[in-house]
N, C-alpha and C. Protein backbone atom coordinates (compact mmCIF):
# COMPACT_ATOMS: atom_id res chain seq x y z
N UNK A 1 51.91 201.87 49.99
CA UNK A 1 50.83 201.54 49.09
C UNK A 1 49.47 201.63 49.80
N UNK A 2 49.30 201.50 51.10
CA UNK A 2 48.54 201.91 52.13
C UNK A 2 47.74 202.78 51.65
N UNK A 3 48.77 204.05 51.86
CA UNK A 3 47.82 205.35 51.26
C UNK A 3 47.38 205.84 50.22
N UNK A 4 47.93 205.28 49.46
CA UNK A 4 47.35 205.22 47.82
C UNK A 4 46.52 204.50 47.74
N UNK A 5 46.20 203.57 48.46
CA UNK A 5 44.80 202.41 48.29
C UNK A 5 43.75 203.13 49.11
N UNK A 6 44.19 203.95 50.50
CA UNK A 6 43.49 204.79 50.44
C UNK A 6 42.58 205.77 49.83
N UNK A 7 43.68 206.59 49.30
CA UNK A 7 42.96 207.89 48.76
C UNK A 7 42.01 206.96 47.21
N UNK A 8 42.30 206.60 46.89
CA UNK A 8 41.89 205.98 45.62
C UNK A 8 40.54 205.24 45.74
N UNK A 9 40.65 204.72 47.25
CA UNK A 9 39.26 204.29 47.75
C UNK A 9 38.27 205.78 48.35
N UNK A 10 38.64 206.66 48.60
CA UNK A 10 38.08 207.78 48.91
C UNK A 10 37.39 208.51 47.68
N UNK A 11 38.71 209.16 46.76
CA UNK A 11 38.37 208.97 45.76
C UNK A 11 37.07 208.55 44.66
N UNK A 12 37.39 206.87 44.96
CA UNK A 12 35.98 206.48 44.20
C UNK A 12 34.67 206.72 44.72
N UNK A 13 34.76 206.09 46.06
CA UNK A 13 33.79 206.18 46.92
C UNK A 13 32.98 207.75 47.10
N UNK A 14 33.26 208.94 47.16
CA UNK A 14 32.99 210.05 46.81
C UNK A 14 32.42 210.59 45.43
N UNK A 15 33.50 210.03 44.47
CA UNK A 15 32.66 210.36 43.18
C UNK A 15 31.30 209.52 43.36
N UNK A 16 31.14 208.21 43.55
CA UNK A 16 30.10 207.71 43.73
C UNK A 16 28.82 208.31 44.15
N UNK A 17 29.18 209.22 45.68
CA UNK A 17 28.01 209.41 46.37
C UNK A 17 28.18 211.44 45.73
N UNK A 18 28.57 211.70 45.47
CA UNK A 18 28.48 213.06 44.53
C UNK A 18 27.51 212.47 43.64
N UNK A 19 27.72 212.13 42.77
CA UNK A 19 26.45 211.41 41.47
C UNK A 19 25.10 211.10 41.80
N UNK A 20 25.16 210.82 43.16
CA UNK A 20 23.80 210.25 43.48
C UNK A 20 23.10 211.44 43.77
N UNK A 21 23.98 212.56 44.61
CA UNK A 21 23.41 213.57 45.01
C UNK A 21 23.50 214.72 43.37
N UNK A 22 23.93 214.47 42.87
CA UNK A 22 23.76 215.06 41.76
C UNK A 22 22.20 214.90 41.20
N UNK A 23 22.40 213.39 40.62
CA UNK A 23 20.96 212.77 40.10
C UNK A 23 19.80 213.32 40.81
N UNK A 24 19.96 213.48 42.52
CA UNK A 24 18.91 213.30 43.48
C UNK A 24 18.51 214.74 43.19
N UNK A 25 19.26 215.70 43.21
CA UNK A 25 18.92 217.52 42.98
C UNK A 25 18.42 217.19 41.66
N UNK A 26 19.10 217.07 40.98
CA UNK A 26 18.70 217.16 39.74
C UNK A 26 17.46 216.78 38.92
N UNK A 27 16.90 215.94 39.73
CA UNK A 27 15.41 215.20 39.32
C UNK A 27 14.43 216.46 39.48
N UNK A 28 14.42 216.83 40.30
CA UNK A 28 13.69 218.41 40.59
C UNK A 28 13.76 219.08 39.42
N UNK A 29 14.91 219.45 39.34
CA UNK A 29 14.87 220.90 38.53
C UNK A 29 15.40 220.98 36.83
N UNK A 30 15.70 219.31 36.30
CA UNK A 30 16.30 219.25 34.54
C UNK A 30 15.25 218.32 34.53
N UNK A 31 15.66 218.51 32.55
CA UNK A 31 14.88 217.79 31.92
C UNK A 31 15.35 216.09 32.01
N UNK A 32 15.00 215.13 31.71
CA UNK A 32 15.35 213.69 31.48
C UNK A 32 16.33 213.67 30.71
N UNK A 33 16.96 214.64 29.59
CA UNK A 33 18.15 214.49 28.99
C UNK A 33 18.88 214.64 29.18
N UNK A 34 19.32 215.67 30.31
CA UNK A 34 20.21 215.91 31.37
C UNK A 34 20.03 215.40 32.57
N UNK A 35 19.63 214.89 33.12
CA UNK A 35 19.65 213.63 34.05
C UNK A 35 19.84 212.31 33.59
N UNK A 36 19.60 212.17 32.16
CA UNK A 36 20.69 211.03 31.34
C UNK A 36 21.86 211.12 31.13
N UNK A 37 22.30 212.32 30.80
CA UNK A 37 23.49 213.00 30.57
C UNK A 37 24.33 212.83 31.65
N UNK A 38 23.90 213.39 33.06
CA UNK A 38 24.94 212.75 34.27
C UNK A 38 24.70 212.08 34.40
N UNK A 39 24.04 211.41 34.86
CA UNK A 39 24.74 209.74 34.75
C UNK A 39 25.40 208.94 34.03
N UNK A 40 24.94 208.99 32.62
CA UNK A 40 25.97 208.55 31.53
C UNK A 40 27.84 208.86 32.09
N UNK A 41 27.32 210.54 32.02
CA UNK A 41 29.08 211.20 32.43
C UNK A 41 29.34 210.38 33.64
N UNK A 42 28.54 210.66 35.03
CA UNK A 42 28.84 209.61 36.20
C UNK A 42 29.74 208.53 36.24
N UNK A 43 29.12 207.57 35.39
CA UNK A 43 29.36 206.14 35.29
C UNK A 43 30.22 206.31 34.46
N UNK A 44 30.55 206.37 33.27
CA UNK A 44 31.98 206.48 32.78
C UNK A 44 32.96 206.60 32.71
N UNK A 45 32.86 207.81 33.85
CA UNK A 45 34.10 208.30 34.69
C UNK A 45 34.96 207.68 35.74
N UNK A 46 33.30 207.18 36.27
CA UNK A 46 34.01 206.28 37.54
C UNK A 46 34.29 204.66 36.76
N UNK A 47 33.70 204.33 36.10
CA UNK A 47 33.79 203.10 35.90
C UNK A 47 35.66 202.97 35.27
N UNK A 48 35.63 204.19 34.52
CA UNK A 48 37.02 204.54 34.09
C UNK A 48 38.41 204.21 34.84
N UNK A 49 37.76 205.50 35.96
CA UNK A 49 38.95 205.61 37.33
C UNK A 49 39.27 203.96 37.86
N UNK A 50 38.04 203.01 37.56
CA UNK A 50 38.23 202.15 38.45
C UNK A 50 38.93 201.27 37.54
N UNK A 51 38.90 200.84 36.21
CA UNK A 51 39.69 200.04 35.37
C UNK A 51 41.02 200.83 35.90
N UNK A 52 41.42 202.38 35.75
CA UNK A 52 42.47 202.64 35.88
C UNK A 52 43.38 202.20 36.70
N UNK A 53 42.48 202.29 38.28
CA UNK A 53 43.70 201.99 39.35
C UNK A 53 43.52 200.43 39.53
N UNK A 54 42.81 199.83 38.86
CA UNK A 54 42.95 198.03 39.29
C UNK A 54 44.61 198.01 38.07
N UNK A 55 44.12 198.16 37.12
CA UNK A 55 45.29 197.96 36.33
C UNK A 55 46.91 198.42 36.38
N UNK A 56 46.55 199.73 37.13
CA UNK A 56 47.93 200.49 37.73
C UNK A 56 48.14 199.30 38.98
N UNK A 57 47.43 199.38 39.75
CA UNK A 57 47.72 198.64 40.81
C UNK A 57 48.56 197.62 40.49
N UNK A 58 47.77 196.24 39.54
CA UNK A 58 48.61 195.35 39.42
C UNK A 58 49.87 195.25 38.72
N UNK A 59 49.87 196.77 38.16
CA UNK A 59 51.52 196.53 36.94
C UNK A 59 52.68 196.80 38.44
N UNK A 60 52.46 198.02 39.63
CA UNK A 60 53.22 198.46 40.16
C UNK A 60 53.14 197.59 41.55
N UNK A 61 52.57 196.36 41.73
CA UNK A 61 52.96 196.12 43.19
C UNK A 61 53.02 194.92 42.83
N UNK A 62 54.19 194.08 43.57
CA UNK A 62 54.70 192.71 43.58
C UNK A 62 54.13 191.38 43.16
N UNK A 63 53.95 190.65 42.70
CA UNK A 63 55.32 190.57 41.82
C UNK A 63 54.97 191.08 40.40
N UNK A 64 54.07 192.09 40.52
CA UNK A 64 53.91 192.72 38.81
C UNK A 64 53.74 191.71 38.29
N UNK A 65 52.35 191.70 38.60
CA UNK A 65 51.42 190.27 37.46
C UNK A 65 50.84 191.03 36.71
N UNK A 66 50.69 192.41 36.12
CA UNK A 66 50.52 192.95 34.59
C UNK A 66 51.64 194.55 34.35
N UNK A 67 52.17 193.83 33.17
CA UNK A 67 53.24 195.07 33.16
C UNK A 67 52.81 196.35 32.23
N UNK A 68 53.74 197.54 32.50
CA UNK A 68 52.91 198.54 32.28
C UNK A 68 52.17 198.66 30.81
N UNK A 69 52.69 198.43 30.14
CA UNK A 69 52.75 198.33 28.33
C UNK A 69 51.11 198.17 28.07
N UNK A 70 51.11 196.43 28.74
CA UNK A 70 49.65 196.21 28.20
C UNK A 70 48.32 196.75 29.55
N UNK A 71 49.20 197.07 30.76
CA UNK A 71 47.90 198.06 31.39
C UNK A 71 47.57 199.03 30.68
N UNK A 72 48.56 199.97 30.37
CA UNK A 72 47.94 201.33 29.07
C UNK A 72 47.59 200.82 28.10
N UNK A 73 47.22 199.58 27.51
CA UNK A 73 46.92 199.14 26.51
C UNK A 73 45.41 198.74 26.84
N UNK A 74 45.09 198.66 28.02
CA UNK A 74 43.64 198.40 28.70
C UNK A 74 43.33 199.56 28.87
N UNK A 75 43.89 199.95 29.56
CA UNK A 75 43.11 201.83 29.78
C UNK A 75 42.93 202.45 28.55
N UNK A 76 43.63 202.63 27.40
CA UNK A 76 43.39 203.18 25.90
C UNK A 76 41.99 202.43 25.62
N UNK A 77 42.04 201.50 25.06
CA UNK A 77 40.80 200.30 24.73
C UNK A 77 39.61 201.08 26.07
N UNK A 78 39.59 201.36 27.02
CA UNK A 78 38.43 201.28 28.04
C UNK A 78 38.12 203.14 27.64
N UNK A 79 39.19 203.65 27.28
CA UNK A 79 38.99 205.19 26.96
C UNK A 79 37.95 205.19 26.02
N UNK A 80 38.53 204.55 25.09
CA UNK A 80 37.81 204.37 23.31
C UNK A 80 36.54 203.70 23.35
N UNK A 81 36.33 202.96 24.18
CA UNK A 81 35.25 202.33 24.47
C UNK A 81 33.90 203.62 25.29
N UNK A 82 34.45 204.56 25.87
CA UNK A 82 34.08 205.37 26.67
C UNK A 82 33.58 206.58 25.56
N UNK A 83 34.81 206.89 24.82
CA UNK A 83 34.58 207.98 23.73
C UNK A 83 33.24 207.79 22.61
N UNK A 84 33.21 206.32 22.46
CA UNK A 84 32.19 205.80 21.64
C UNK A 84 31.02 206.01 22.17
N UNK A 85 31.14 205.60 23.21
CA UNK A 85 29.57 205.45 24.37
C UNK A 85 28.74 207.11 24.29
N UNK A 86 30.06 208.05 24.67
CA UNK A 86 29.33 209.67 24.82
C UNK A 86 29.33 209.99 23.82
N UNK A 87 30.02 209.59 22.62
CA UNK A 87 29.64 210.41 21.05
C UNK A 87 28.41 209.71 20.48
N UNK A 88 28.15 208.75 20.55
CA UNK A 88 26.77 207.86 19.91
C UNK A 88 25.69 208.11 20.88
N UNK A 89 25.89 208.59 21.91
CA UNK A 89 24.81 209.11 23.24
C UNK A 89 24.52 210.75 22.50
N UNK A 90 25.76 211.35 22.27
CA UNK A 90 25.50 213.05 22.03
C UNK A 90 24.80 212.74 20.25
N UNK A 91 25.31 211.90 19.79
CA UNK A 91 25.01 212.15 17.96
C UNK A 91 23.65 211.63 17.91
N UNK A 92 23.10 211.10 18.79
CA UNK A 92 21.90 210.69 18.90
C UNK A 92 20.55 211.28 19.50
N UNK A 93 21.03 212.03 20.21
CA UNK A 93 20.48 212.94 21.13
C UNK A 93 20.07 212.03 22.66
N UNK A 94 20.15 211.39 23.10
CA UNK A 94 20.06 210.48 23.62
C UNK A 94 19.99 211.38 25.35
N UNK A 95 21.44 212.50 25.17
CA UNK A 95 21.83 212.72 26.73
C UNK A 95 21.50 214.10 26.12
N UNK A 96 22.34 215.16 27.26
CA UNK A 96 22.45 216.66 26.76
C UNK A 96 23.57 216.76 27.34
N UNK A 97 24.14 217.55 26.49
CA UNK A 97 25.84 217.43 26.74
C UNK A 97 26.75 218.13 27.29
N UNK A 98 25.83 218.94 28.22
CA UNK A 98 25.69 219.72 29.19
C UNK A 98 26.00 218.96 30.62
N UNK A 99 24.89 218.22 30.57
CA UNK A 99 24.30 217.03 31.69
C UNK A 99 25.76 215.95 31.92
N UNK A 100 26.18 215.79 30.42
CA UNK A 100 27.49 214.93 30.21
C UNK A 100 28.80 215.83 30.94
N UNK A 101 28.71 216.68 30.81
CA UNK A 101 30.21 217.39 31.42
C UNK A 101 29.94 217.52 32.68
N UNK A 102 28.65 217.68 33.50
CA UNK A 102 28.41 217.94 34.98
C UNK A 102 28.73 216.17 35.39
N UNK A 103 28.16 215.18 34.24
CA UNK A 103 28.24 214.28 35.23
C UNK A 103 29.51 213.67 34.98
N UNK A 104 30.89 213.88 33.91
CA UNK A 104 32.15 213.79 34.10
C UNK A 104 33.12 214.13 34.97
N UNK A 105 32.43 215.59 35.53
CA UNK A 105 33.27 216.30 36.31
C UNK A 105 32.85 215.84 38.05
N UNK A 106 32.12 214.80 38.16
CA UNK A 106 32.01 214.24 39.48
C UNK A 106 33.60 213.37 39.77
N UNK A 107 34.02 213.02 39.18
CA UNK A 107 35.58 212.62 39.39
C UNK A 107 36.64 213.76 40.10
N UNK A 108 36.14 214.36 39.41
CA UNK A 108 37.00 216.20 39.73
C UNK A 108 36.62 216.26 41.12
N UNK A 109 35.45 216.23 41.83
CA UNK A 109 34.93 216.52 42.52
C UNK A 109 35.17 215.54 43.97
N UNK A 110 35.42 213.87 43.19
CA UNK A 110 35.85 212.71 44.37
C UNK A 110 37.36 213.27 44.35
N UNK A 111 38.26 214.05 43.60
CA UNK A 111 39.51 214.09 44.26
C UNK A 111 39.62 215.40 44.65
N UNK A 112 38.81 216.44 44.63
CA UNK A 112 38.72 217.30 45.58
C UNK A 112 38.42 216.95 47.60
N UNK A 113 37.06 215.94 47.38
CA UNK A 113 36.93 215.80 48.79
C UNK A 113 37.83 214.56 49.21
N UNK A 114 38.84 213.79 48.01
CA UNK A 114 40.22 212.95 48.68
C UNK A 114 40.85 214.00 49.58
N UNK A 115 41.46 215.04 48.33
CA UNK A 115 42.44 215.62 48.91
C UNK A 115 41.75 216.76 50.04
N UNK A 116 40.60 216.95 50.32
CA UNK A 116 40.55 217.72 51.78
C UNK A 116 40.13 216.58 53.01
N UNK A 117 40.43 215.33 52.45
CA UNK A 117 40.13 214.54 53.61
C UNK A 117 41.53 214.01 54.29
N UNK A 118 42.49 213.75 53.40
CA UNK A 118 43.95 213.68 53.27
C UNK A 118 44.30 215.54 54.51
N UNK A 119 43.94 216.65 54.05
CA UNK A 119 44.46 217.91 54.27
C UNK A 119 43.94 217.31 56.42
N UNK A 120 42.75 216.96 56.38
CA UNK A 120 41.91 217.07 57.86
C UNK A 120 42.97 215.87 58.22
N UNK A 121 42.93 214.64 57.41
CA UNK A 121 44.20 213.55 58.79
C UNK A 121 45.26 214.12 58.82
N UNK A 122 46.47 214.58 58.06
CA UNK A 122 47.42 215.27 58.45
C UNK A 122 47.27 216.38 59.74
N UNK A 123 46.52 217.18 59.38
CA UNK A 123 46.04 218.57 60.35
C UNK A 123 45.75 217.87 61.73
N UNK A 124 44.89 216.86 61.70
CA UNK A 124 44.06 216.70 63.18
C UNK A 124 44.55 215.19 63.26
N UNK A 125 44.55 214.26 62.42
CA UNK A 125 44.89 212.85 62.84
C UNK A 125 46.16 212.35 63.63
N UNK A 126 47.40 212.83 62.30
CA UNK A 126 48.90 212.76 62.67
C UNK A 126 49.45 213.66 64.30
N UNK A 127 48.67 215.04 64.14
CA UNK A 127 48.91 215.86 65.05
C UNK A 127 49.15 215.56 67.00
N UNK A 128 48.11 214.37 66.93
CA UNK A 128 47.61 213.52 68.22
C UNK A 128 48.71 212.86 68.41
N UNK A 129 49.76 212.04 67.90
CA UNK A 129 50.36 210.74 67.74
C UNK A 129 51.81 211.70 68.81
């Protein structure tokens, strides 16, 4: 469970600092509706990932103080809650929904640099031992 608390902390921690550097380029060169737009996507995503694995966490490790049923029953509810947020943001004009898919796909992006950080300890960490 080690390494799954790992990567999951990598994971977040990455999408995190992707977003910032997103926002930070991005102030330069978009309009304010797309620099609302990622962040909106940003924060959703991650805030998402993070209900996800607290709730996974506690259904699958000892003594399973929330079982799986009503964790997916939190994650659905936190989805729907999420779906509402970017459709009343897009029906409003609020973000650009453009801005919304760049700043969703920063998740994509924290488990890309998990899994090449995972690829470098195997390669160079384990290799030493």
């Amino acid at each position: 469970m080690k390494d799954q608390r790992r990567i999951l902390g990598v994971t977040k921690h990455s999408s995190i600092g992707v977003l910032y550097l997103l926002i930070i380029f991005s102030m330069f060169n978009f309009s304010l509706p797309v620099i609302l737009g990622m962040l909106l996507g940003g924060l959703v995503s991650v805030l998402n990932f993070q209900v996800l694995c607290k709730s996974v966490e506690k259904a699958l490790t000892p003594p399973h103080e929330l079982q799986m049923g009503p964790a997916l029953v939190k994650h659905y509810i936190s989805f729907g809650i999420s779906v509402v947020i970017i459709s009343l943001s897009i029906i409003f004009h609020w973000v650009h929904p453009l801005g919304l898919v760049a700043g969703v796909s920063v998740i994509v992006m924290g488990f890309f640099i998990a899994t090449f950080v995972e690829i470098m300890r195997i390669l160079f960490w384990r290799k030493g031992r």
